[in-house]
C-alpha atoms as a PDB file:
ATOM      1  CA  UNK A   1     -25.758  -6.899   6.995  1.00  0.00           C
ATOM      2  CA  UNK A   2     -26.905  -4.312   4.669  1.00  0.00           C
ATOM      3  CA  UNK A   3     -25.123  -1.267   3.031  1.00  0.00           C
ATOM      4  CA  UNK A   4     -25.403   2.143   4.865  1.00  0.00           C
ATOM      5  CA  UNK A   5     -27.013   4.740   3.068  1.00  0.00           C
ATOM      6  CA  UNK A   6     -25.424   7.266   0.777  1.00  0.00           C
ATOM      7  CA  UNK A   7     -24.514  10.054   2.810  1.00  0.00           C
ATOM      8  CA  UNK A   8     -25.241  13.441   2.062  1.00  0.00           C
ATOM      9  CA  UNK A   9     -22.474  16.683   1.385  1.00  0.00           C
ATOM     10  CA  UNK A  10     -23.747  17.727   5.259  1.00  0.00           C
ATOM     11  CA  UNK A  11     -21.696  14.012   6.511  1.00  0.00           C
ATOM     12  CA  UNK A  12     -18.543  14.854   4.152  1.00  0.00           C
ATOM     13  CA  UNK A  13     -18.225  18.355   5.818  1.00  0.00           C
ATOM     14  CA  UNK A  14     -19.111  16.685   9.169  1.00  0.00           C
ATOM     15  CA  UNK A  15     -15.913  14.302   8.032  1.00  0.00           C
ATOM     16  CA  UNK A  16     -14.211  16.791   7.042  1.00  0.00           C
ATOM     17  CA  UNK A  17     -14.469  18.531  10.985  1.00  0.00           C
ATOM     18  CA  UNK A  18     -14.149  15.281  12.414  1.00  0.00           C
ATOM     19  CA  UNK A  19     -10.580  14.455  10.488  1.00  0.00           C
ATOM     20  CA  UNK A  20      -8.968  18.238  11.649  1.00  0.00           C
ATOM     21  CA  UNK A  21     -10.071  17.499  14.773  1.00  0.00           C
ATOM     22  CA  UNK A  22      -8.511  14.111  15.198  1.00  0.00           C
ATOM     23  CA  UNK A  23      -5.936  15.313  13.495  1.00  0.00           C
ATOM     24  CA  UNK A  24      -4.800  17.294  16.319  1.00  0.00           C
ATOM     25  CA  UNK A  25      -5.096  14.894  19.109  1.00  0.00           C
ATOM     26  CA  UNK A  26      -3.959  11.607  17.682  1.00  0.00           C
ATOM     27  CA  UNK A  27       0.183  10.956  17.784  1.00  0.00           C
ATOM     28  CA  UNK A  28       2.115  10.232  15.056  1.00  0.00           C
ATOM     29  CA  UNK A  29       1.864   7.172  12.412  1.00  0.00           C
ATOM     30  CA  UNK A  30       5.678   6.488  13.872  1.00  0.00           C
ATOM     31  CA  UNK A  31       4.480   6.618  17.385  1.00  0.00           C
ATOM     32  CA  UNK A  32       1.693   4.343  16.215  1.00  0.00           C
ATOM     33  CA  UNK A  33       3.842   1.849  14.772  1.00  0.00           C
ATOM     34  CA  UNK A  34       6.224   2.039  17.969  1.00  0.00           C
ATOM     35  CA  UNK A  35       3.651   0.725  20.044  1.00  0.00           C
ATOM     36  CA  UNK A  36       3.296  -2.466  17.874  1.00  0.00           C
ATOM     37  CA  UNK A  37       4.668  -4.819  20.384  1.00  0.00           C
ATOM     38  CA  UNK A  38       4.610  -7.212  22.995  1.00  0.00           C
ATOM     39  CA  UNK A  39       4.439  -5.376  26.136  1.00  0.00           C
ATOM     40  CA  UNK A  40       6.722  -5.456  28.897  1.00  0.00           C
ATOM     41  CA  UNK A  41       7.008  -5.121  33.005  1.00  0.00           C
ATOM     42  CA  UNK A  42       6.183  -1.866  32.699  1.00  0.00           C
ATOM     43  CA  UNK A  43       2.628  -2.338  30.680  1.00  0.00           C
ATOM     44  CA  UNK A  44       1.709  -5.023  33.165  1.00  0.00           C
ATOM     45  CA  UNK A  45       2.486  -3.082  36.457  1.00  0.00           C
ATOM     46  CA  UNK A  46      -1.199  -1.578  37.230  1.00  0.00           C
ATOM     47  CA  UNK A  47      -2.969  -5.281  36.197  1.00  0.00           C
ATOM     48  CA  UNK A  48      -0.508  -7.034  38.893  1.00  0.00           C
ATOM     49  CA  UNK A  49      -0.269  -4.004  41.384  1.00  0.00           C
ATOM     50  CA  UNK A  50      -3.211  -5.238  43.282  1.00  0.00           C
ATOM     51  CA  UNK A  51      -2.098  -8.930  43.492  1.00  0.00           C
ATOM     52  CA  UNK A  52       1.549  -7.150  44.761  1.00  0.00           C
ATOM     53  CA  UNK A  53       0.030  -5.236  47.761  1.00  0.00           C
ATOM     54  CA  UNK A  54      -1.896  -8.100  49.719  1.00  0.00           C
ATOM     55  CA  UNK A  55       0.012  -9.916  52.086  1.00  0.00           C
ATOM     56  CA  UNK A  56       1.410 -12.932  51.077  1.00  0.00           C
ATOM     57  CA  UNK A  57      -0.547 -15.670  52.265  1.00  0.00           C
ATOM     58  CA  UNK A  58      -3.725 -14.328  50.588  1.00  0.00           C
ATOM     59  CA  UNK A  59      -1.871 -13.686  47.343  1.00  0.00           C
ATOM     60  CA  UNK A  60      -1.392 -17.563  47.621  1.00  0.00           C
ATOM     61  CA  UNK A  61      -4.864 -18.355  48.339  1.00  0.00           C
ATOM     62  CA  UNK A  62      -6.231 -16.554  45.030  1.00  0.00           C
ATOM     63  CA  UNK A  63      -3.911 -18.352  43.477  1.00  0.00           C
ATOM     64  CA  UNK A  64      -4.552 -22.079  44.185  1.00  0.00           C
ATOM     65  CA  UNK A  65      -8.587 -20.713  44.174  1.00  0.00           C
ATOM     66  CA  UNK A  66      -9.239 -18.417  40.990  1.00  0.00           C
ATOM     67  CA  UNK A  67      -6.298 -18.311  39.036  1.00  0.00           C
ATOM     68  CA  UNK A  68      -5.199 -20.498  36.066  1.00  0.00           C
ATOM     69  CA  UNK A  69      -1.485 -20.592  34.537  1.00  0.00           C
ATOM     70  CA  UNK A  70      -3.246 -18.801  31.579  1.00  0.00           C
ATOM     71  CA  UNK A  71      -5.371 -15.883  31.293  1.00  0.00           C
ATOM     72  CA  UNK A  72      -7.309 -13.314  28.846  1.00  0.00           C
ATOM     73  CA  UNK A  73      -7.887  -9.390  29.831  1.00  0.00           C
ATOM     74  CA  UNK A  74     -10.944  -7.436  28.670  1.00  0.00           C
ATOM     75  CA  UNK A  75      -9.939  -4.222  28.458  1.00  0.00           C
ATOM     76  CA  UNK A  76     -10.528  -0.612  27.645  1.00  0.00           C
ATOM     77  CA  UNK A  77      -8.870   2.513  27.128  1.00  0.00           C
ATOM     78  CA  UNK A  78      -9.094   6.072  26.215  1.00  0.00           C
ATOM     79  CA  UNK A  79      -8.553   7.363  22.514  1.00  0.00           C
ATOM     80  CA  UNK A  80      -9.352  10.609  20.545  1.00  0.00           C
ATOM     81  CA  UNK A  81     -12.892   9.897  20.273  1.00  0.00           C
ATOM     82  CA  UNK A  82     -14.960   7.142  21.229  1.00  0.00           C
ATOM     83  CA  UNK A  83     -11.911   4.941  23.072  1.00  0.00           C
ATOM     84  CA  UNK A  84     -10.759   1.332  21.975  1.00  0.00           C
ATOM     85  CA  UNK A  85     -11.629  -2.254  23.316  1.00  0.00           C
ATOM     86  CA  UNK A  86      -8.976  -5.207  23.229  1.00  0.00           C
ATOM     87  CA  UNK A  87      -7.824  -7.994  24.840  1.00  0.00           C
ATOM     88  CA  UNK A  88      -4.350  -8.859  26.617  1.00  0.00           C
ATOM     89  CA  UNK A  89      -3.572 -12.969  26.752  1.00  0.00           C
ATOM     90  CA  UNK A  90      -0.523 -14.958  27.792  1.00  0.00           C
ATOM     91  CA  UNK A  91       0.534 -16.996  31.017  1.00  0.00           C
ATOM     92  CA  UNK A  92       0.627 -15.398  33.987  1.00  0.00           C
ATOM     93  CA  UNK A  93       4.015 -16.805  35.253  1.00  0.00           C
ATOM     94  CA  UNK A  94       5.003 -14.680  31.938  1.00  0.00           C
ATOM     95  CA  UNK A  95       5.702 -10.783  31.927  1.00  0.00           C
ATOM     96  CA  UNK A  96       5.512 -10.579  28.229  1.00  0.00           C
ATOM     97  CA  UNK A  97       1.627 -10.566  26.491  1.00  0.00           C
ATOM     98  CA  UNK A  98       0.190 -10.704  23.637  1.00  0.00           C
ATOM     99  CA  UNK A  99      -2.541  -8.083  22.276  1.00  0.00           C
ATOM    100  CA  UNK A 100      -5.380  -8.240  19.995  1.00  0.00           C
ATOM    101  CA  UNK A 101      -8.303  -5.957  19.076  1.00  0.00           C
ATOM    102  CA  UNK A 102     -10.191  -4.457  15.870  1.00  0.00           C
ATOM    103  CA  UNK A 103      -8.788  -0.546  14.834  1.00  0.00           C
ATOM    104  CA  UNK A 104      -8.842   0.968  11.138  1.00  0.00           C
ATOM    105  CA  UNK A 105      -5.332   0.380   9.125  1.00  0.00           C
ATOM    106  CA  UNK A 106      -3.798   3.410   9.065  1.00  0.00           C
ATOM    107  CA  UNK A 107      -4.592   7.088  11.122  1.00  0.00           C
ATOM    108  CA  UNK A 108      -6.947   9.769  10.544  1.00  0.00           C
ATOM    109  CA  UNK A 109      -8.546   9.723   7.406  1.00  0.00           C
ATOM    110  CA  UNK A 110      -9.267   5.530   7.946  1.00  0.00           C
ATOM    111  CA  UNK A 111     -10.947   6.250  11.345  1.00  0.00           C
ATOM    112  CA  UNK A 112     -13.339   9.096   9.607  1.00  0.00           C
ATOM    113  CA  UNK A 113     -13.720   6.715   6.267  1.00  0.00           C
ATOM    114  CA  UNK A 114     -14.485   4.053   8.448  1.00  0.00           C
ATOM    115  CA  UNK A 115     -17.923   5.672   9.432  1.00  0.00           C
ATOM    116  CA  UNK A 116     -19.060   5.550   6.631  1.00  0.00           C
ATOM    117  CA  UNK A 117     -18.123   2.392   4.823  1.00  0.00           C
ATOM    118  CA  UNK A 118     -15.698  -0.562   6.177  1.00  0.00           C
ATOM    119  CA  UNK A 119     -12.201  -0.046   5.445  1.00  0.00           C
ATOM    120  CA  UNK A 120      -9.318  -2.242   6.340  1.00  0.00           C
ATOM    121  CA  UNK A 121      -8.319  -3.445   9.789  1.00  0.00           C
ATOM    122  CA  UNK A 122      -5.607  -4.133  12.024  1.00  0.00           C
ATOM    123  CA  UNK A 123      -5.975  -6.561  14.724  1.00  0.00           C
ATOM    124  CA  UNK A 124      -2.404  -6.731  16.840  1.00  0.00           C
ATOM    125  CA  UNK A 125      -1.695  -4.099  19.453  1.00  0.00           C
ATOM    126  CA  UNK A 126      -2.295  -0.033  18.675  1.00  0.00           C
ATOM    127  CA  UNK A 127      -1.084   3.235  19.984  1.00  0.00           C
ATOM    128  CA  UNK A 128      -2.214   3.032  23.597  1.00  0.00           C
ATOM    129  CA  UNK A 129      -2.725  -0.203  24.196  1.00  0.00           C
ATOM    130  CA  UNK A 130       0.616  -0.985  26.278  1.00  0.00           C
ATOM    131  CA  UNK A 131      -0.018   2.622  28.464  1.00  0.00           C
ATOM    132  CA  UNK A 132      -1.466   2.129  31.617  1.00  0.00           C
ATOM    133  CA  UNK A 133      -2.043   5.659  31.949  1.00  0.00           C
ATOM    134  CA  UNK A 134      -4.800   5.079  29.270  1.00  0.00           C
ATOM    135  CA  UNK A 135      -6.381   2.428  31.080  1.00  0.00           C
ATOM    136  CA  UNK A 136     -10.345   2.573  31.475  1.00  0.00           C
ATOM    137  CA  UNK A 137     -12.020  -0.646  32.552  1.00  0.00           C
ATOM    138  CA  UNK A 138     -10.275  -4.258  32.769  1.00  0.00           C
ATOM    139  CA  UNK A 139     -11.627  -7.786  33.644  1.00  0.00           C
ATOM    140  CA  UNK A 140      -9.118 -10.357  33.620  1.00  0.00           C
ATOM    141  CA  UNK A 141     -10.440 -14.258  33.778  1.00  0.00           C
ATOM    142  CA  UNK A 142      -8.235 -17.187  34.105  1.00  0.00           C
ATOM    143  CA  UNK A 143      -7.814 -20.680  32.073  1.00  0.00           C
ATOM    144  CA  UNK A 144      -6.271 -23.659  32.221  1.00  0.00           C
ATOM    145  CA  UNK A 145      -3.870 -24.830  29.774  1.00  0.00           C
ATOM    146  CA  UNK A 146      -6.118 -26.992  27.693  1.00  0.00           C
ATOM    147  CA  UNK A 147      -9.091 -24.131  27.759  1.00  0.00           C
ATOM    148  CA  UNK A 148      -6.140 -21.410  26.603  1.00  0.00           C
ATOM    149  CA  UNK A 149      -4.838 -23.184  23.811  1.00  0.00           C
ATOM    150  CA  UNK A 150      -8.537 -23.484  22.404  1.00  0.00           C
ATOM    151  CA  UNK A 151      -9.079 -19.407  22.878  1.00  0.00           C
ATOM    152  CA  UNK A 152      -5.862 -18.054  22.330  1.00  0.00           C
ATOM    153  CA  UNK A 153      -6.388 -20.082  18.839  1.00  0.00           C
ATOM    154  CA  UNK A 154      -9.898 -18.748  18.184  1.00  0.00           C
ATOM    155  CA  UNK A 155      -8.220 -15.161  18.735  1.00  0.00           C
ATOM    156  CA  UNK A 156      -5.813 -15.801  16.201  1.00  0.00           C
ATOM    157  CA  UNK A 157      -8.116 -16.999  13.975  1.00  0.00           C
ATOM    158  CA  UNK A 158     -10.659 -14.061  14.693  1.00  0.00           C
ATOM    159  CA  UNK A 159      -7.543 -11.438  13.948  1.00  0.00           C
ATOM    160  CA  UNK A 160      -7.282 -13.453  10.064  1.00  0.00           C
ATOM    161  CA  UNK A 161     -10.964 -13.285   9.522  1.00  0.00           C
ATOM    162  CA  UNK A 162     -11.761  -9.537   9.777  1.00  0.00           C
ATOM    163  CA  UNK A 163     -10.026  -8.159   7.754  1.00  0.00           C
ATOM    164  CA  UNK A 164     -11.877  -4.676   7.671  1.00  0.00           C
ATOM    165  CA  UNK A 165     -13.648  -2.368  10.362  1.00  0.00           C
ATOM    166  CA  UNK A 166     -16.490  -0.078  10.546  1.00  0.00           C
ATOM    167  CA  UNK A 167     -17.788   2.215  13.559  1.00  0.00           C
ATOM    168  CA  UNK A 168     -20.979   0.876  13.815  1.00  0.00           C
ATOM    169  CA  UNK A 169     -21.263  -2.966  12.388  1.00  0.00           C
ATOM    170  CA  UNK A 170     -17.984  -4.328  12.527  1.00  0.00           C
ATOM    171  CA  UNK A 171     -15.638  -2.556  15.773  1.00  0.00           C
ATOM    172  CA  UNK A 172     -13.588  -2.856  18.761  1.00  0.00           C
ATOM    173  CA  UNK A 173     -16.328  -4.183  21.479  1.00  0.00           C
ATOM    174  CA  UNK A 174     -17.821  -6.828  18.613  1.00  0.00           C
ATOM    175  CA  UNK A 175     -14.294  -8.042  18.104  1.00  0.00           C
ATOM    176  CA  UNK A 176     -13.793  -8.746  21.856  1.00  0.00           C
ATOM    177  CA  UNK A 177     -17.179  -9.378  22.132  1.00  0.00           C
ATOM    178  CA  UNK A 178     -17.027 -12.163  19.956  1.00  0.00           C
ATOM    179  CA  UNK A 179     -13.562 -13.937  22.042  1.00  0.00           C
ATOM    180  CA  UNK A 180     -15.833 -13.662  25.437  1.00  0.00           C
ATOM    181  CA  UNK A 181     -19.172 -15.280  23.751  1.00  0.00           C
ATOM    182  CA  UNK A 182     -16.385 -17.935  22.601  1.00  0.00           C
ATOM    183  CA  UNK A 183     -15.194 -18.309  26.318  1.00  0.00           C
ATOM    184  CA  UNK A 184     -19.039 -18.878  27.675  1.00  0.00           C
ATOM    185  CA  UNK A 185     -19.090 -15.153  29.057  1.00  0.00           C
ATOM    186  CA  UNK A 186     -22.571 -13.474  29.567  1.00  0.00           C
ATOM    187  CA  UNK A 187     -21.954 -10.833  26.481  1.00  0.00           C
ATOM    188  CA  UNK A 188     -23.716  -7.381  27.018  1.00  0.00           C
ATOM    189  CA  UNK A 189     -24.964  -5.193  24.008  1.00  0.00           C
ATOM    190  CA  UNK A 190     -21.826  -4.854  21.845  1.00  0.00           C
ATOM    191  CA  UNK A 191     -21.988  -1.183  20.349  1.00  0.00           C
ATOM    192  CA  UNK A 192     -21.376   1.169  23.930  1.00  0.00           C
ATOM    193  CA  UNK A 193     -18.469   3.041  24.586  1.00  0.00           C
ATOM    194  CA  UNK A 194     -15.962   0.470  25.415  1.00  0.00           C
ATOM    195  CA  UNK A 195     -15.871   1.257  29.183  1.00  0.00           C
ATOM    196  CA  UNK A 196     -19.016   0.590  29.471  1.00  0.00           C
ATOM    197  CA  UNK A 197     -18.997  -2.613  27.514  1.00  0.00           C
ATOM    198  CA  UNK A 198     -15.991  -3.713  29.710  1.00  0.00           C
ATOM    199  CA  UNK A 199     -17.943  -3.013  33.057  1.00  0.00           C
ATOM    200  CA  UNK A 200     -20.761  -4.464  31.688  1.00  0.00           C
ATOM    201  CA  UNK A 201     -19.403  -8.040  30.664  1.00  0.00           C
ATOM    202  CA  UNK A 202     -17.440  -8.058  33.985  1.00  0.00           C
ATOM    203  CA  UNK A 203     -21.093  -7.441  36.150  1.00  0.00           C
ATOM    204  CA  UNK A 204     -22.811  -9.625  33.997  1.00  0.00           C
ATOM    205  CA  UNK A 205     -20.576 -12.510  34.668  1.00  0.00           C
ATOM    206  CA  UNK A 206     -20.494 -11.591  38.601  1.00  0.00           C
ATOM    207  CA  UNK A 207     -16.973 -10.947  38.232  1.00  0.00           C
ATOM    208  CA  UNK A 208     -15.846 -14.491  37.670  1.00  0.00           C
ATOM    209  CA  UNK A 209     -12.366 -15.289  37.885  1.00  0.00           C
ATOM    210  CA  UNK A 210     -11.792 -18.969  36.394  1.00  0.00           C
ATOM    211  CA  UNK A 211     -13.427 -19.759  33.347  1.00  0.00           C
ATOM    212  CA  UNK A 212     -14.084 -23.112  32.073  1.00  0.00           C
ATOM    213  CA  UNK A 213     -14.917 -24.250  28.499  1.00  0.00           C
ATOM    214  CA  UNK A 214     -17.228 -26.769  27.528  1.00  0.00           C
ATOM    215  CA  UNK A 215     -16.395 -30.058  26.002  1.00  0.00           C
ATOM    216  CA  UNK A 216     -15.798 -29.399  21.658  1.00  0.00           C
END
């Protein structure tokens, strides 16, 4: 990894725009931290909905079939800008979940720093992440206990090793990106719009439900 370039008084005017625009559209620093929690029913309504409105019988079939008691979500969701990549994991017989993903510490002036050099992260759940109404992409694969234990400890590890973030070497889609290569997912090319990097590992992987780790 090498240092970017020293930018010229063009990029700090061009920062300058970018921070009074963001300005404008992100919420508040208290709304921020409001959102810093384990999500409820209510976040996980639109993942389940789909499960909720076949009949019963098949809902029981995907369940013996392709679901494990455990599962990780790939998911993606709109922002001010570019839009945000993270992961929802827990237990499925479980309403609350836990969330995990790469964003600058702090609001406006982190996200525009962070362009330009790496400032420092956050990696639990930010302002949007619960809201289903922000929702982009999603690919949700299932484990079994033993396989869950091992990933949902590599996330928390992952979250207390990066410790800062940058737009274009260390983001959102690398952080998740990095959890799915764990997991033995096809991983596409990491720095796209995280929509399209959501879409992309789900086609890649033929839409796999159940995943399966190999032997440590």
């Amino acid at each position: 990894m090498t240092d970017k370039p020293d930018r010229s008084g063009s990029c700090i005017l061009a920062g300058l725009a970018l921070a009074a625009m963001i300005a404008c559209t992100l919420p508040s620093a208290s709304a921020h931290e409001a959102n810093k929690r384990v999500a409820d029913a209510n976040a996980l309504a639109t993942s389940d909905s789909a499960s909720r409105g076949a009949p019963q019988s098949a809902r029981r079939s995907v369940a013996r079939t392709e679901k494990g008691p455990y599962y990780v979500d790939f998911r993606a969701r709109t922002a001010a800008s570019w839009g945000h990549a993270f992961v929802w994991y827990g237990k499925t017989s479980e309403r609350a979940v836990e969330v995990a993903g790469l964003t600058p510490a702090g609001d406006t002036w982190a996200y525009v720093l962070g362009h330009l050099t790496w400032v420092p992260s956050e990696t639990g759940a930010s302002y949007g992440d619960l809201d289903p109404d922000y929702l982009t992409a999603s690919y949700r694969v299932y484990l079994n206990e033993a396989d869950a234990k091992r990933v949902f400890a590599y996330i928390k590890k992952l979250q207390a090793s990066s410790p800062v973030w940058n737009a274009e070497t260390t983001n959102c889609t690398g952080f998740i990106g990095d959890i799915a290569e764990y997991m033995g997912l096809k991983v596409p090319y990491r720095w796209q719009r995280p929509e399209n990097f959501v879409n992309s590992l789900k086609d890649m992987n033929g839409g796999r439900q159940l995943v399966r780790l190999t032997s440590e």
